[in-house]
Protein backbone atom coordinates (compact mmCIF):
# COMPACT_ATOMS: atom_id res chain seq x y z
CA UNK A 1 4.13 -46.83 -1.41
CA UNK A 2 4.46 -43.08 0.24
CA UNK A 3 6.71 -42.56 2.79
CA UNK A 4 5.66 -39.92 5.20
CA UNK A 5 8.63 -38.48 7.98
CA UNK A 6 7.72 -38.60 11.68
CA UNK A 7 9.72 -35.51 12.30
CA UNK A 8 6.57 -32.63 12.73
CA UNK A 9 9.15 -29.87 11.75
CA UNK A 10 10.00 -32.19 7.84
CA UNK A 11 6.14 -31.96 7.61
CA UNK A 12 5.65 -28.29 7.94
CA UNK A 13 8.68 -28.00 5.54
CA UNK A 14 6.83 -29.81 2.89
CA UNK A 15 3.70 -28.12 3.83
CA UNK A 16 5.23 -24.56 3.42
CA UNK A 17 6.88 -25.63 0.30
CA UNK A 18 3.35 -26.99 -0.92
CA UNK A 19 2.12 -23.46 -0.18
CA UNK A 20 4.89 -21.80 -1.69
CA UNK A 21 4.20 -24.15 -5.28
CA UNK A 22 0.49 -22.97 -5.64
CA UNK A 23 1.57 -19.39 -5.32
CA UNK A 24 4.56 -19.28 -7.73
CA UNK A 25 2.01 -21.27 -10.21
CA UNK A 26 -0.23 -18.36 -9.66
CA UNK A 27 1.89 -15.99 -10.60
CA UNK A 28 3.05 -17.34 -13.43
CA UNK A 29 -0.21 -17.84 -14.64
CA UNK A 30 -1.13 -13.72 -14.21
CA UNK A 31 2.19 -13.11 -15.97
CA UNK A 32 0.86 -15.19 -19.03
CA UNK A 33 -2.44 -13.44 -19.20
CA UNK A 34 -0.24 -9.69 -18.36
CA UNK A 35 2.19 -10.44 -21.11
CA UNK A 36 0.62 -8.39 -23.49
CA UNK A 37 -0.08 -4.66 -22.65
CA UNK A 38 -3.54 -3.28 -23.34
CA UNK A 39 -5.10 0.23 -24.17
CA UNK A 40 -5.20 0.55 -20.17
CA UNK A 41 -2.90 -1.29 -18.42
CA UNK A 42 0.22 -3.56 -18.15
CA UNK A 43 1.93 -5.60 -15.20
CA UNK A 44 5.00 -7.96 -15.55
CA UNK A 45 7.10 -9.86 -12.87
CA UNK A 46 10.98 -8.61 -13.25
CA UNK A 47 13.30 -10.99 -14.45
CA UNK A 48 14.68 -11.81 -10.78
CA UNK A 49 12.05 -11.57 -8.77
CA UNK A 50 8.77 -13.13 -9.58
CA UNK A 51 7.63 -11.31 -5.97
CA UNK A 52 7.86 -7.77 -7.16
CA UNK A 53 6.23 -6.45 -10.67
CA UNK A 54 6.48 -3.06 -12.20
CA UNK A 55 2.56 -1.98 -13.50
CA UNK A 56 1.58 0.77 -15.75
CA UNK A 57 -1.85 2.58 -15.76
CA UNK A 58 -3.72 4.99 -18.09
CA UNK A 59 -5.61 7.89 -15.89
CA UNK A 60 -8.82 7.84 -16.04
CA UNK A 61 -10.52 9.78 -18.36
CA UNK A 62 -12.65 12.68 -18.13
CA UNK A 63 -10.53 13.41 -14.83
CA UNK A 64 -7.54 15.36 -13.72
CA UNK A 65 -5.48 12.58 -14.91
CA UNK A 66 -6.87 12.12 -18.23
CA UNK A 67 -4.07 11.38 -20.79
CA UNK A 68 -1.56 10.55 -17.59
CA UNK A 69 0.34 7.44 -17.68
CA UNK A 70 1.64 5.65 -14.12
CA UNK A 71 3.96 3.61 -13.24
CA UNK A 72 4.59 1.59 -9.88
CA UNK A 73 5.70 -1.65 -7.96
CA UNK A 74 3.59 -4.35 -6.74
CA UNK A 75 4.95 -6.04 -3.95
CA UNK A 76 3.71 -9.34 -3.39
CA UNK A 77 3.79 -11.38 -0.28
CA UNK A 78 4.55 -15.08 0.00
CA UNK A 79 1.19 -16.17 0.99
CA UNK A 80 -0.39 -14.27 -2.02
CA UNK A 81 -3.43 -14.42 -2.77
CA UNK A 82 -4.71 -15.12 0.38
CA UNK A 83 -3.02 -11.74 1.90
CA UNK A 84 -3.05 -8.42 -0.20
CA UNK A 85 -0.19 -7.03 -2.11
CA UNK A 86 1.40 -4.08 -1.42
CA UNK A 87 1.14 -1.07 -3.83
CA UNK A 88 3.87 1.71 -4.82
CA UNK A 89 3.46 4.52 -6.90
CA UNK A 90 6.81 5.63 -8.49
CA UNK A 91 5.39 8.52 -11.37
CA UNK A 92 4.18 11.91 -9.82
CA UNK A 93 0.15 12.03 -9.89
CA UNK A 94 -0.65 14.21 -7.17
CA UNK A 95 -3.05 11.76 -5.89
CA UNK A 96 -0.91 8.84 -3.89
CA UNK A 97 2.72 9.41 -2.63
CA UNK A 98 5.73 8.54 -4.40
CA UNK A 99 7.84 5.69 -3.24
CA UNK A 100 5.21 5.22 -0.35
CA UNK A 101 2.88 1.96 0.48
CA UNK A 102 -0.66 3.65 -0.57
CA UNK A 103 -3.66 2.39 1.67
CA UNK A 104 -6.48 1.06 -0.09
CA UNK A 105 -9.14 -1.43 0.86
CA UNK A 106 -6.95 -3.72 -1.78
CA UNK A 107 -3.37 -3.17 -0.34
CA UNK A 108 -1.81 -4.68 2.21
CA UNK A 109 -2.61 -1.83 4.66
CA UNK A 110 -6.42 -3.41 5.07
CA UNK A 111 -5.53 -7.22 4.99
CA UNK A 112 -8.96 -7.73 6.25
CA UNK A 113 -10.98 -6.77 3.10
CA UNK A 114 -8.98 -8.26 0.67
CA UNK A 115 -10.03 -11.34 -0.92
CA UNK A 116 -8.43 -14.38 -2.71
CA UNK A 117 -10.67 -14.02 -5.63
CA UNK A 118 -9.05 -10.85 -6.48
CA UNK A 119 -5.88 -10.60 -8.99
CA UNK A 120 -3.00 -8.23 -9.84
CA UNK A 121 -5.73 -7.53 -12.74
CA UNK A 122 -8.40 -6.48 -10.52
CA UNK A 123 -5.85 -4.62 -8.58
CA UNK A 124 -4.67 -2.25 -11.71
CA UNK A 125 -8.37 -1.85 -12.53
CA UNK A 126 -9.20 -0.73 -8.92
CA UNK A 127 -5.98 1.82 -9.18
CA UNK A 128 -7.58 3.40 -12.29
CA UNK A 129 -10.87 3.78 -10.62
CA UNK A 130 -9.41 4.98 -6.88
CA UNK A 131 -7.59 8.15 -8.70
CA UNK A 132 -10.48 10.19 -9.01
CA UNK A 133 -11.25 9.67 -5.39
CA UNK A 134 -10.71 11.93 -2.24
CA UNK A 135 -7.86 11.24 -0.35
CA UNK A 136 -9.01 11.92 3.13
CA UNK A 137 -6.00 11.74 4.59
CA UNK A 138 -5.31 7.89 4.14
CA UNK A 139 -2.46 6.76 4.44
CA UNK A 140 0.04 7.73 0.81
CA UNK A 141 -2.74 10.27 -0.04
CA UNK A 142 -2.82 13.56 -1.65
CA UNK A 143 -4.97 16.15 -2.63
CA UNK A 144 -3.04 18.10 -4.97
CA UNK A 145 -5.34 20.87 -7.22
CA UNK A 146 -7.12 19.68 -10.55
CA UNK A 147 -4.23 22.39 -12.37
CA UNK A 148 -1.44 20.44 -10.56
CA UNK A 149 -2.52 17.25 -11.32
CA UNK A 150 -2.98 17.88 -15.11
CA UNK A 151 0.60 19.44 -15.63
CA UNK A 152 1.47 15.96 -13.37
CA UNK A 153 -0.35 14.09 -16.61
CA UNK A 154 1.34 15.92 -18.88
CA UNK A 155 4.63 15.05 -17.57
CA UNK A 156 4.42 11.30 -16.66
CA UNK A 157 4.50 10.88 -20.44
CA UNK A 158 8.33 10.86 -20.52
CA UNK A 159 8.66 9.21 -17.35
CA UNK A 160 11.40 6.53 -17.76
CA UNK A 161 11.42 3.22 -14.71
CA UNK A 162 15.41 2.71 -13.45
CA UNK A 163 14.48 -0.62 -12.61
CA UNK A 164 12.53 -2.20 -15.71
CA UNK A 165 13.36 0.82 -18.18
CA UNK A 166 9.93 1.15 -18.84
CA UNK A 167 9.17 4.26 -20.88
CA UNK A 168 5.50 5.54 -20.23
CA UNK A 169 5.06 7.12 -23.47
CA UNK A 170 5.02 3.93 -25.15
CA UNK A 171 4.37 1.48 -22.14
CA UNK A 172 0.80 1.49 -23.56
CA UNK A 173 -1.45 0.39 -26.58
CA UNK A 174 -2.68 4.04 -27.95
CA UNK A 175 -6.09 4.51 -27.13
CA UNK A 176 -8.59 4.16 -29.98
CA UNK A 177 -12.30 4.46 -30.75
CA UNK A 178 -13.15 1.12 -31.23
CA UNK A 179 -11.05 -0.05 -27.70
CA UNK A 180 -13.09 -3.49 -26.77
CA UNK A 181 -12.88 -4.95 -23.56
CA UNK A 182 -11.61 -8.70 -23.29
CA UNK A 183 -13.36 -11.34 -21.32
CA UNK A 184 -10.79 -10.92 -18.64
CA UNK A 185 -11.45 -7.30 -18.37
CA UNK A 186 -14.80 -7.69 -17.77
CA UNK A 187 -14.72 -10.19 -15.29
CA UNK A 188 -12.08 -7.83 -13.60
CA UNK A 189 -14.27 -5.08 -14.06
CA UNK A 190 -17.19 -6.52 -11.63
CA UNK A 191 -14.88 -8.14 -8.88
CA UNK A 192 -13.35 -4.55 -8.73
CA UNK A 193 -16.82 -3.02 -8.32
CA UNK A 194 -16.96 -4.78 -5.09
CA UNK A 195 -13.82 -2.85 -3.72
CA UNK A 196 -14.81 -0.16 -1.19
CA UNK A 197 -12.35 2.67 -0.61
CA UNK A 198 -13.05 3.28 3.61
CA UNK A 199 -12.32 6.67 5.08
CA UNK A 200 -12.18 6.75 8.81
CA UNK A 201 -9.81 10.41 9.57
CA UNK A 202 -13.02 12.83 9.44
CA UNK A 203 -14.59 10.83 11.73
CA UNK A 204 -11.70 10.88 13.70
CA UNK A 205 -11.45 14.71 13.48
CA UNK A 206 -15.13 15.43 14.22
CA UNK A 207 -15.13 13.96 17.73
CA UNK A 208 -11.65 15.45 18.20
CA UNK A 209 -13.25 19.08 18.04
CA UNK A 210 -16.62 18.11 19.51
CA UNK A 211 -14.36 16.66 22.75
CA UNK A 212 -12.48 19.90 22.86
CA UNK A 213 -15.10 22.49 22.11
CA UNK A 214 -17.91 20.94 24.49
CA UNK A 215 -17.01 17.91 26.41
CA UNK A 216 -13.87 19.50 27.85
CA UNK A 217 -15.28 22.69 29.06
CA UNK A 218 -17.76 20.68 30.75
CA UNK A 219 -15.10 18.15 32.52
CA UNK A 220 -13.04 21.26 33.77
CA UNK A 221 -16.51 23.11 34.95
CA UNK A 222 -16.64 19.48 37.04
CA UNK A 223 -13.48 19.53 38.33
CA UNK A 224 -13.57 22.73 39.23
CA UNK A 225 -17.16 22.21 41.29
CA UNK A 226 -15.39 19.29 42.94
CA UNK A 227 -12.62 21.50 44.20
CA UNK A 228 -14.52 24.36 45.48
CA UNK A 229 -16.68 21.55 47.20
CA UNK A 230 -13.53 19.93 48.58
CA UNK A 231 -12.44 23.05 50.36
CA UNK A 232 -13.16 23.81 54.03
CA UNK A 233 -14.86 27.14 55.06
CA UNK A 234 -12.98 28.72 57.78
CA UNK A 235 -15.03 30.23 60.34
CA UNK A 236 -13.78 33.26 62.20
CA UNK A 237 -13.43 31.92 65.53
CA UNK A 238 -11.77 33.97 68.21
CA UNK A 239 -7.77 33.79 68.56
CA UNK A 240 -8.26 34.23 72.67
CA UNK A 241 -6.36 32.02 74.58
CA UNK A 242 -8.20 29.31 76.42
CA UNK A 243 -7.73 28.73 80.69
CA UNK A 244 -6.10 25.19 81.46
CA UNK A 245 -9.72 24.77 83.08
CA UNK A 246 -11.31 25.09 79.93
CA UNK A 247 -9.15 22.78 77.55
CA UNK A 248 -9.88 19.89 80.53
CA UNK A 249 -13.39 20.74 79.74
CA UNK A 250 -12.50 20.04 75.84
CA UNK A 251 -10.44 17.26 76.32
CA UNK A 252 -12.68 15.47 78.58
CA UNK A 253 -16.24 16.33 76.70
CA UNK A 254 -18.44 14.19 74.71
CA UNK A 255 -17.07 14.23 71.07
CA UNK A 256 -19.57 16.55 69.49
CA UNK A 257 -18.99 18.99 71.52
CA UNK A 258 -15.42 18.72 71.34
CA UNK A 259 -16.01 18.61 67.45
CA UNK A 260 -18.17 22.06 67.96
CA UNK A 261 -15.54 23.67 70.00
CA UNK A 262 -12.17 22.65 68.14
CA UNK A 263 -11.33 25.60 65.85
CA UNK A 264 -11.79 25.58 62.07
CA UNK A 265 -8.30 25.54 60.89
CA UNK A 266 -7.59 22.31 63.11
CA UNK A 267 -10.73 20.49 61.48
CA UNK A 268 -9.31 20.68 57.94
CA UNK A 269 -5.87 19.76 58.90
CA UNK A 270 -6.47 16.58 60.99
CA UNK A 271 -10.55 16.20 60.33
CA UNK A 272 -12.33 16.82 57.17
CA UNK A 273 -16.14 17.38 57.68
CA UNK A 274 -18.10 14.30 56.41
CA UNK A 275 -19.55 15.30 53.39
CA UNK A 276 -16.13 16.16 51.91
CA UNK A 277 -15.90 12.78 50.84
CA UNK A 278 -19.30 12.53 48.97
CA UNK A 279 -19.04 15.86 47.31
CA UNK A 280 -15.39 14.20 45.81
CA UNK A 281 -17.06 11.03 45.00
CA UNK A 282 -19.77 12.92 42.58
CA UNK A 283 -17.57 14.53 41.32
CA UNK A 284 -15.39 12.16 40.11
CA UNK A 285 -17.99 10.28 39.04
CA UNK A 286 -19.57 12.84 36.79
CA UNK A 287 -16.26 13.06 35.41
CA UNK A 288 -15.61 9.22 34.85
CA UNK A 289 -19.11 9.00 33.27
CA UNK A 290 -19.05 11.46 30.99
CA UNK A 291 -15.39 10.17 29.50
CA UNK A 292 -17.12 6.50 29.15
CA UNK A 293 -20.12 8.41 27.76
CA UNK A 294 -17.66 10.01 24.98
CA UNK A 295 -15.63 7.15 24.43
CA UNK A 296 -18.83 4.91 23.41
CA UNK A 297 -20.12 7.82 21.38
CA UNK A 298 -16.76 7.87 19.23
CA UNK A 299 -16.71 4.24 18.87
CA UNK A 300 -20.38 3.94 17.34
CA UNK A 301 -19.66 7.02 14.97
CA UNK A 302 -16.34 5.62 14.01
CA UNK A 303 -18.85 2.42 12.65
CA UNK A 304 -21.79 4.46 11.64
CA UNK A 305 -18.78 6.54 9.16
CA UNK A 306 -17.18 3.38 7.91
CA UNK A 307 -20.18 2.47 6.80
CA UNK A 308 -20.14 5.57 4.46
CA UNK A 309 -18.03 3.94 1.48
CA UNK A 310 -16.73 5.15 -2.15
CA UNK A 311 -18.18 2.26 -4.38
CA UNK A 312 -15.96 2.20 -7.21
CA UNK A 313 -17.29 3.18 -10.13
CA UNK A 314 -15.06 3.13 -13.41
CA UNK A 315 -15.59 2.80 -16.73
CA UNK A 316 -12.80 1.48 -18.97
């Protein structure tokens, strides 16, 4: 017999620590298959803190980074693996930040694309292959020079970790010509190929010029139109005084005529002709229009560009 509390808060409590079971056992299960570094790659768990591990990477050959080793944190959230872990570099590459969260489509800067089937595995292979890529100004991106980024190679060799004491120069299995790829690898290999590395800032930039270098000349030449059509020509009517006969006569006459008579200056202070009003209201609704018109335009674009992905492509 089960006995099951009434108290809804005692059930959550179970619930969470349910939760919390399945993803310690699946992290203990990576760190079993991770134990053993490879030709390309190695992640372990520290000793305190089964939440954060410490990962080395080989660069990727035939690149800038060819012969570079990396190190960096993995920072993995309680509800792992259904959200994305969060990725650190700490070794000097010239491609992604030191000591900063690096956006990819497998961090947890795009919690959207990630996807439980992925693992820390798939993760360190998607690293390898995102190195050769443009950084576009995502977020922990650089674009140091090919020249800067192989004396960066050169030098993560003796990089040493604080935390783990992790030497780079032997952090790795030495690279050799008859390197096979375990069953693991491979299946890492094609759940990595269906990581997408999204770059939205160019999009971002190209409406930002097209607004200023045409859209904005043409909302100011609108504005402008609307103010020259909101202004009151002053007729030159005569300054003579008027006989107390003759301003009875005004007072007293039908309205158009008093409208005729009254002087220009006193019709824009307390009576703007009627088409004031509608020359305003085109105006401002050229204006409003052609805002909406741009806003839509950068919101399709933004799509249409997103669309334009870097497949990964990486060849252990």
């Amino acid at each position: 017999m089960t006995l099951k509390s009434a108290d809804p808060n005692s059930q959550i409590y179970i619930q969470v620590c349910r939760y919390y079971l399945r993803t310690v056992k699946r992290l203990m299960k990576e760190a079993a298959e991770l134990r053993d570094p490879t030709e390309h790659y190695h992640a372990q768990p520290l000793e305190d803190n089964l939440f954060e591990w410490h990962f080395s990477v080989r660069g990727p050959p035939d690149s800038d980074f060819d012969g570079g080793i990396y190190h960096g944190r993995i920072v993995l959230p309680p509800e792992y693996p259904m959200k994305p872990p969060s990725i650190i570099l700490l070794t000097p590459n010239g491609r992604f930040e030191v000591g900063k969260k690096i956006c990819l489509s497998i961090s947890g800067h795009h919690p959207e694309t990630w996807q439980p089937s992925w693992s820390i595995r798939t993760a360190l292979i998607a690293i390898i292959g995102f190195m050769p890529t443009k950084g576009e100004g995502a977020i922990g991106s650089l674009d140091y020079t090919p020249e800067e980024r192989r004396a960066l190679a050169k030098k993560s060799q003796d990089f040493c970790c604080e935390s783990c004491d992790c030497l780079m120069r032997s952090a790795l299995l030495p690279l050799t010509a008859n390197s096979n790829l375990s069953a693991e690898d491979h299946r890492a290999k094609k759940l990595a190929q269906q990581i997408n590395f999204k770059v939205n800032a160019p999009a971002v930039t190209f409406f930002t010029f097209q607004f200023r270098d045409f859209c904005l000349p043409q909302v100011e030449a609108s504005l402008a139109t609307g103010a020259e059509g909101s202004q009151t020509p002053t007729n030159s009517s005569s300054s003579e005084p008027l006989s107390p006969r003759q301003r009875r006569a005004q007072q007293h006459g039908p309205p158009a005529q008093r409208a005729a008579r009254e002087p220009a200056a006193s019709r824009a202070l307390f009576g703007p002709a009627p088409h004031h009003p509608q020359n305003q209201s085109h105006a401002g609704s050229a204006v409003l229009i052609m805002v909406l018109t741009l806003a839509l335009a950068v919101l399709i674009f933004r799509r249409i560009y997103s669309a334009n992905e870097y497949k990964f492509n990486y060849d252990l």
